[in-house]
PDB file of N, CA and C in Angstrom:
ATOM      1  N   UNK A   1     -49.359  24.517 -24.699  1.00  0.00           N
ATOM      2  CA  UNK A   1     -48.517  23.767 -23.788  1.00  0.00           C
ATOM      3  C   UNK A   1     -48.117  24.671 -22.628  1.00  0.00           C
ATOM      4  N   UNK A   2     -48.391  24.248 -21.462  1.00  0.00           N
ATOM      5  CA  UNK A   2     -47.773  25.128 -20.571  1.00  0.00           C
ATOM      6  C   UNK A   2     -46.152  24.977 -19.714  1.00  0.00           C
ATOM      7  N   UNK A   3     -45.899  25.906 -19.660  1.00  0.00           N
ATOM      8  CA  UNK A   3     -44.314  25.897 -19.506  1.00  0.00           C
ATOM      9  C   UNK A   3     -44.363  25.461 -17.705  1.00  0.00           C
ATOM     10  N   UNK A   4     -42.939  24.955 -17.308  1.00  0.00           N
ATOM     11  CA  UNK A   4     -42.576  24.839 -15.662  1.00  0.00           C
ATOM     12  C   UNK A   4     -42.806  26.084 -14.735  1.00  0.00           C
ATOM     13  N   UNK A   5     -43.782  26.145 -13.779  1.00  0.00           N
ATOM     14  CA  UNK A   5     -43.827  26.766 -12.932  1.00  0.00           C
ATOM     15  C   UNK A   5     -42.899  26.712 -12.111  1.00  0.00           C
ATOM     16  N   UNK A   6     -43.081  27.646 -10.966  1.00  0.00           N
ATOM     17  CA  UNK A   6     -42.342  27.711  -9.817  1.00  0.00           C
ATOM     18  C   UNK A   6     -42.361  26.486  -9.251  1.00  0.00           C
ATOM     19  N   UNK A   7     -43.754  25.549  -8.736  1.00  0.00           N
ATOM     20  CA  UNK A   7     -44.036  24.674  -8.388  1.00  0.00           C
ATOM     21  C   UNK A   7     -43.259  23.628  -8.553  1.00  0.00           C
ATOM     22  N   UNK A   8     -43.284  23.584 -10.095  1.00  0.00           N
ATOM     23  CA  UNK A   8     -42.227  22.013 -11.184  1.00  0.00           C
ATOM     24  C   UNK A   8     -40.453  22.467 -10.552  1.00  0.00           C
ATOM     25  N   UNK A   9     -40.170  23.551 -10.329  1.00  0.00           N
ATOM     26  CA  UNK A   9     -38.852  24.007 -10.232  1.00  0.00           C
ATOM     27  C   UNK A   9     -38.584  23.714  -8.956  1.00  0.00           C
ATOM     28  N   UNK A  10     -39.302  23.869  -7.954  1.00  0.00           N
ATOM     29  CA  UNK A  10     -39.636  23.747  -6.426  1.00  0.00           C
ATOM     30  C   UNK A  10     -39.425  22.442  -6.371  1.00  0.00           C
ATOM     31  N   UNK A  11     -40.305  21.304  -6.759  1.00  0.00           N
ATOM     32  CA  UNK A  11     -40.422  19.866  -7.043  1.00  0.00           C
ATOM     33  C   UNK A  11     -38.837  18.942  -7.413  1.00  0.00           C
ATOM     34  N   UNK A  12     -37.979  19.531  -8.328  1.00  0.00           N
ATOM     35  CA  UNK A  12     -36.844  19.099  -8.404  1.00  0.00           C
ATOM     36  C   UNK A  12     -35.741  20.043  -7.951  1.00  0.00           C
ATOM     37  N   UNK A  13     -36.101  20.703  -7.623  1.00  0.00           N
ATOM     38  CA  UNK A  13     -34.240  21.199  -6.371  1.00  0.00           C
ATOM     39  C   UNK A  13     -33.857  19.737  -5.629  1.00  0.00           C
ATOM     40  N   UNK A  14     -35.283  19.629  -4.736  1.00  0.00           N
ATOM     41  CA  UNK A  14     -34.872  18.259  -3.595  1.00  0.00           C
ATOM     42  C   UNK A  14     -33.964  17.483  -4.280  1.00  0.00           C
ATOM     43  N   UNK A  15     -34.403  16.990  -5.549  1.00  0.00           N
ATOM     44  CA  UNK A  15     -33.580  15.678  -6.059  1.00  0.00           C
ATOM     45  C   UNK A  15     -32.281  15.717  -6.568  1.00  0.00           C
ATOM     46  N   UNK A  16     -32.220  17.146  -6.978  1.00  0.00           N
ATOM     47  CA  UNK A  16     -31.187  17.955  -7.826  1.00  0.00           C
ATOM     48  C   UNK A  16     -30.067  18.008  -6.518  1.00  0.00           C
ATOM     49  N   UNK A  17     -30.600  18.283  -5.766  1.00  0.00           N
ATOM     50  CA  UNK A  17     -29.594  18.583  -4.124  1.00  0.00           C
ATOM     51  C   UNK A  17     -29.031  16.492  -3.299  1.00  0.00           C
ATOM     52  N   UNK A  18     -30.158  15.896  -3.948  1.00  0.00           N
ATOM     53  CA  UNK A  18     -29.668  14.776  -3.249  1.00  0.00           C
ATOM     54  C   UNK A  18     -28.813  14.334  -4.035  1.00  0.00           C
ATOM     55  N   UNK A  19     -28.952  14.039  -5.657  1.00  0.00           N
ATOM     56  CA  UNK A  19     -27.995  13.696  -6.387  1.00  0.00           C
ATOM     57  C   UNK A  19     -26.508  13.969  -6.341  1.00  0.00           C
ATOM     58  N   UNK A  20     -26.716  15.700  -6.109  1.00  0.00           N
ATOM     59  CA  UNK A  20     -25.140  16.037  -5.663  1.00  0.00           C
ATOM     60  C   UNK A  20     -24.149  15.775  -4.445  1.00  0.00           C
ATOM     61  N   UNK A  21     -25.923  15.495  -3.447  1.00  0.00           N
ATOM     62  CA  UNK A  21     -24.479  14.877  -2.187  1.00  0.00           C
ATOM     63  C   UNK A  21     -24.412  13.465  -2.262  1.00  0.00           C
ATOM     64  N   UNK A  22     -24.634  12.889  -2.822  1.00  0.00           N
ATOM     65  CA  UNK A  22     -24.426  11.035  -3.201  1.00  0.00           C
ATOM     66  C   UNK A  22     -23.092  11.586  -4.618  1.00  0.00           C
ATOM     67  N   UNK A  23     -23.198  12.241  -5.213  1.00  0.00           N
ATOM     68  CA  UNK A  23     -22.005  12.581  -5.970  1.00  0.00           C
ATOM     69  C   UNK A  23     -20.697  12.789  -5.261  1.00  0.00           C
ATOM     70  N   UNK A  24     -21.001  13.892  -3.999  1.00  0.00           N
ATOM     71  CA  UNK A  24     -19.830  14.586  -3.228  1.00  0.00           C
ATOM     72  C   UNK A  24     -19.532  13.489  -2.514  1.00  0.00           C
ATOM     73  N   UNK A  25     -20.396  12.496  -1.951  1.00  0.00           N
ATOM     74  CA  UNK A  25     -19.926  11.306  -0.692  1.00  0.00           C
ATOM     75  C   UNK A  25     -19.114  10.392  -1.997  1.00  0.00           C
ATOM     76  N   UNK A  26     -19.402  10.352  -3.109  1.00  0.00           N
ATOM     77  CA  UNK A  26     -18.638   9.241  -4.203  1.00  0.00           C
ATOM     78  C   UNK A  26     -17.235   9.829  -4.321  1.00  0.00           C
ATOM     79  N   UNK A  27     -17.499  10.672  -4.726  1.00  0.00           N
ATOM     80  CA  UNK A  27     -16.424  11.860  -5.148  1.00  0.00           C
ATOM     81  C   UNK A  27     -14.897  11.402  -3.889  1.00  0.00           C
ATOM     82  N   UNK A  28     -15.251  11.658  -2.171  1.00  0.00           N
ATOM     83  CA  UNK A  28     -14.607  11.531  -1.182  1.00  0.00           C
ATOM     84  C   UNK A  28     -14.338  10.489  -0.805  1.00  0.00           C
ATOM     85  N   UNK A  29     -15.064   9.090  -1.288  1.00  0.00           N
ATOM     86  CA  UNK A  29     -14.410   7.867  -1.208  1.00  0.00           C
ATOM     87  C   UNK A  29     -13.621   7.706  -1.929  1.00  0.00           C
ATOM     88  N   UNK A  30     -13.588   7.928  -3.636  1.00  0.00           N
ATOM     89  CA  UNK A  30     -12.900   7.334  -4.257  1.00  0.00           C
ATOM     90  C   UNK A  30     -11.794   7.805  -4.298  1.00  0.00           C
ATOM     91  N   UNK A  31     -11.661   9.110  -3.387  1.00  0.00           N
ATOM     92  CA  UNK A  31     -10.595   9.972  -3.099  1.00  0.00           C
ATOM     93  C   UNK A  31      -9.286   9.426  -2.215  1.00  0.00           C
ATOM     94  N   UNK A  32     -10.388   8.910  -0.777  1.00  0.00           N
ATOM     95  CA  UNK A  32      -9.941   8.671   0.248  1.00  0.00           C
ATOM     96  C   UNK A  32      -9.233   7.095  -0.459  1.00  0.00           C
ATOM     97  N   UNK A  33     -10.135   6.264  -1.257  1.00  0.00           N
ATOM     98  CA  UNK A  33      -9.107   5.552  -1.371  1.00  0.00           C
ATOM     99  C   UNK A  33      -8.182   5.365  -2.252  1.00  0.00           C
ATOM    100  N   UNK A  34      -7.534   6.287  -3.282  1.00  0.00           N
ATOM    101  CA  UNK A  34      -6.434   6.847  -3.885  1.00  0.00           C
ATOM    102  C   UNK A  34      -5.624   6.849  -3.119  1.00  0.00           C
ATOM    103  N   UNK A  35      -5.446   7.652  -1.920  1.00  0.00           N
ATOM    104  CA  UNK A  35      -4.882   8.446  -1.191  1.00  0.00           C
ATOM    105  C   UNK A  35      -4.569   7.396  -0.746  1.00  0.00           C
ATOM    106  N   UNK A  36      -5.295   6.459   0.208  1.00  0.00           N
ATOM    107  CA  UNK A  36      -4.703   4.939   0.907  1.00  0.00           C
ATOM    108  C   UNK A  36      -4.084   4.131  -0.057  1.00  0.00           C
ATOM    109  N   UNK A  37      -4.348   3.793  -0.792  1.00  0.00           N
ATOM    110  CA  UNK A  37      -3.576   3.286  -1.600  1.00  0.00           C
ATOM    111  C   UNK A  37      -2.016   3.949  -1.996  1.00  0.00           C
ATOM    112  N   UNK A  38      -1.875   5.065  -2.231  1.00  0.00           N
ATOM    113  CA  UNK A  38      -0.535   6.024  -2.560  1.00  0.00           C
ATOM    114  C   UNK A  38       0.534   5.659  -1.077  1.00  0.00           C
ATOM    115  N   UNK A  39      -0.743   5.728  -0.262  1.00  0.00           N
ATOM    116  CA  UNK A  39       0.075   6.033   1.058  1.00  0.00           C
ATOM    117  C   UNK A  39       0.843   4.726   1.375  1.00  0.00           C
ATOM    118  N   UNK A  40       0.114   3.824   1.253  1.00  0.00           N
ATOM    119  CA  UNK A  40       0.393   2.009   1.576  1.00  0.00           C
ATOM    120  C   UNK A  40       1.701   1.695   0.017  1.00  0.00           C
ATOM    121  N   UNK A  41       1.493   2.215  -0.415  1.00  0.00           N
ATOM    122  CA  UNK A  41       2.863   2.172  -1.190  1.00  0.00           C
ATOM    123  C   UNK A  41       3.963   2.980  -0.823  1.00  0.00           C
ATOM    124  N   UNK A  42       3.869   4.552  -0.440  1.00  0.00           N
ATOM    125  CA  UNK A  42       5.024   4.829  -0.071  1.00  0.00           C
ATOM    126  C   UNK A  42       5.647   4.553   1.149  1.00  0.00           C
ATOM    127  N   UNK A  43       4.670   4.160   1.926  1.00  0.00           N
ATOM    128  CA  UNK A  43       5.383   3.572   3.113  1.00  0.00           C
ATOM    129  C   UNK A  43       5.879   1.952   2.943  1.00  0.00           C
ATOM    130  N   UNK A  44       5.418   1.465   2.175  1.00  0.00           N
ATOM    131  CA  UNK A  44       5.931   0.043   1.700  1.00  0.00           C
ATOM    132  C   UNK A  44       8.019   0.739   1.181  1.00  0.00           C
ATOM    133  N   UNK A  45       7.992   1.519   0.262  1.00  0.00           N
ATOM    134  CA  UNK A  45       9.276   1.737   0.186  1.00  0.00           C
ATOM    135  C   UNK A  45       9.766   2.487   0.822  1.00  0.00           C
ATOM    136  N   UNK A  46       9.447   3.010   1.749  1.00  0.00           N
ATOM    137  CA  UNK A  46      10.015   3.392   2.975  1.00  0.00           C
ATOM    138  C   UNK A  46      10.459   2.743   4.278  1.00  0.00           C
ATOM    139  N   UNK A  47       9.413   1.645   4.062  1.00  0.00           N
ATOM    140  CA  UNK A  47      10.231   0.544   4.896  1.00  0.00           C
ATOM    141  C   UNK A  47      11.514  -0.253   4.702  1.00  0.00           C
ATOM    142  N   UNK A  48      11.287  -0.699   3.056  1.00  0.00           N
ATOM    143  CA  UNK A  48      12.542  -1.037   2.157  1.00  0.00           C
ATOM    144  C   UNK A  48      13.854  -0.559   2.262  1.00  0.00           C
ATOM    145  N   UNK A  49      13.807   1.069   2.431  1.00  0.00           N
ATOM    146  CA  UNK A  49      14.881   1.504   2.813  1.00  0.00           C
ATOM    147  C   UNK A  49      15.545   1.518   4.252  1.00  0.00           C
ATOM    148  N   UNK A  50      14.661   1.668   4.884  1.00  0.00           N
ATOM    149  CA  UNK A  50      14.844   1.743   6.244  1.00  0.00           C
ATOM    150  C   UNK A  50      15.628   0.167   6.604  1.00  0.00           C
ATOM    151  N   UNK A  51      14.801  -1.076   6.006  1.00  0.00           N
ATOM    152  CA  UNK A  51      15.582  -1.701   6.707  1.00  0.00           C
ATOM    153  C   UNK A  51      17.005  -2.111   5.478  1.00  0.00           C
ATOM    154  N   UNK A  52      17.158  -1.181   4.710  1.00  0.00           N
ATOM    155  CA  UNK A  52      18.564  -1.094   3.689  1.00  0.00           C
ATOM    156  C   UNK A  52      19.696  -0.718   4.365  1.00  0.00           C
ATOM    157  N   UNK A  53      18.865   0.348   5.170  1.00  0.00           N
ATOM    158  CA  UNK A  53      19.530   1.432   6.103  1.00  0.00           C
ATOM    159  C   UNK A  53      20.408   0.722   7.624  1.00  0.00           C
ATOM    160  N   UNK A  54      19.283  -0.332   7.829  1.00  0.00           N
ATOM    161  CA  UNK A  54      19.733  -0.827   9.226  1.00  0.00           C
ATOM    162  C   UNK A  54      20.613  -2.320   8.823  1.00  0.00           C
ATOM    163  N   UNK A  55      20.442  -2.738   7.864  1.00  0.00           N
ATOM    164  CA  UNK A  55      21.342  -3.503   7.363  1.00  0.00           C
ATOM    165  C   UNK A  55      22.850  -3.007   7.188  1.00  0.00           C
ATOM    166  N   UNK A  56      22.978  -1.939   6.641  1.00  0.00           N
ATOM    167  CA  UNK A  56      24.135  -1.014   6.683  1.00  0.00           C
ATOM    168  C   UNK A  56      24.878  -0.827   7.367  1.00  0.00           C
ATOM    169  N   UNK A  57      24.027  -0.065   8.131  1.00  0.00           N
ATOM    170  CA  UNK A  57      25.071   0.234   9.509  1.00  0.00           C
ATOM    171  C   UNK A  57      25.043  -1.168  10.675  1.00  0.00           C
ATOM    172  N   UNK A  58      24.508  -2.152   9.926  1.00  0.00           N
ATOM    173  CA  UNK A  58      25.041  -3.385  11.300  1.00  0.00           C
ATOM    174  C   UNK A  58      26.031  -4.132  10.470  1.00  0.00           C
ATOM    175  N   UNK A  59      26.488  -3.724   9.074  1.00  0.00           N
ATOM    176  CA  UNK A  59      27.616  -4.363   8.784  1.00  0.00           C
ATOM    177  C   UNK A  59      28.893  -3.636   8.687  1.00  0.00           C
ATOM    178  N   UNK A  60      28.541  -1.973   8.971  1.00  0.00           N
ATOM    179  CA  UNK A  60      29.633  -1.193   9.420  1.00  0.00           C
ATOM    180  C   UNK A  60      29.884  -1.218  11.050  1.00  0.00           C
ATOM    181  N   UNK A  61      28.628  -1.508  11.827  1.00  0.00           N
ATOM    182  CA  UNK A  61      29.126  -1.391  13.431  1.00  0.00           C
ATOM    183  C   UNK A  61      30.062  -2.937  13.408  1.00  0.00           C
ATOM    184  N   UNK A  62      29.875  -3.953  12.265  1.00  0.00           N
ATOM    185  CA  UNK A  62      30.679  -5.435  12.431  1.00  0.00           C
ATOM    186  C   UNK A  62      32.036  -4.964  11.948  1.00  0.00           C
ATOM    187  N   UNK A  63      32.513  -4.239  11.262  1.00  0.00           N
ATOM    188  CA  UNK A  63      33.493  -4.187  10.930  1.00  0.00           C
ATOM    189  C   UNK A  63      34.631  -3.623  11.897  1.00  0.00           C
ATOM    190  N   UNK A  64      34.560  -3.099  12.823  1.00  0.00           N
ATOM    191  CA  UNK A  64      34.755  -1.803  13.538  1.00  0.00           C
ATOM    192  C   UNK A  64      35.328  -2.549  15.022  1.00  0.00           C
TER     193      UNK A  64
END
């Protein structure tokens, strides 16, 4: 039986190298949309407060 040459080793780098950047581009979406998602929530309760905030002080500038 003959064993993998240089040739056979030569032959799969290419595929070995494409696999990993279709991995790395997966990898950075599913990243990117974690991240949007985290973000679209904390600014969702950040708005919440904000307008907690402006509710506040327009029933302290009424009092006054």
């Amino acid at each position: 039986m003959e064993s993998v040459g240089v040739g056979g080793i030569m032959m799969i780098i290419p595929l070995l190298i494409m696999i990993a950047i279709y991995v790395f581009v997966i990898y950075v979406l599913v990243s990117v949309l974690r991240f949007m998602k985290k973000k679209s929530e904390l600014d969702q309760a950040r708005n919440e407060k904000l307008d907690k905030l402006i509710q506040v002080l327009e029933a302290n500038s009424g009092k006054e």
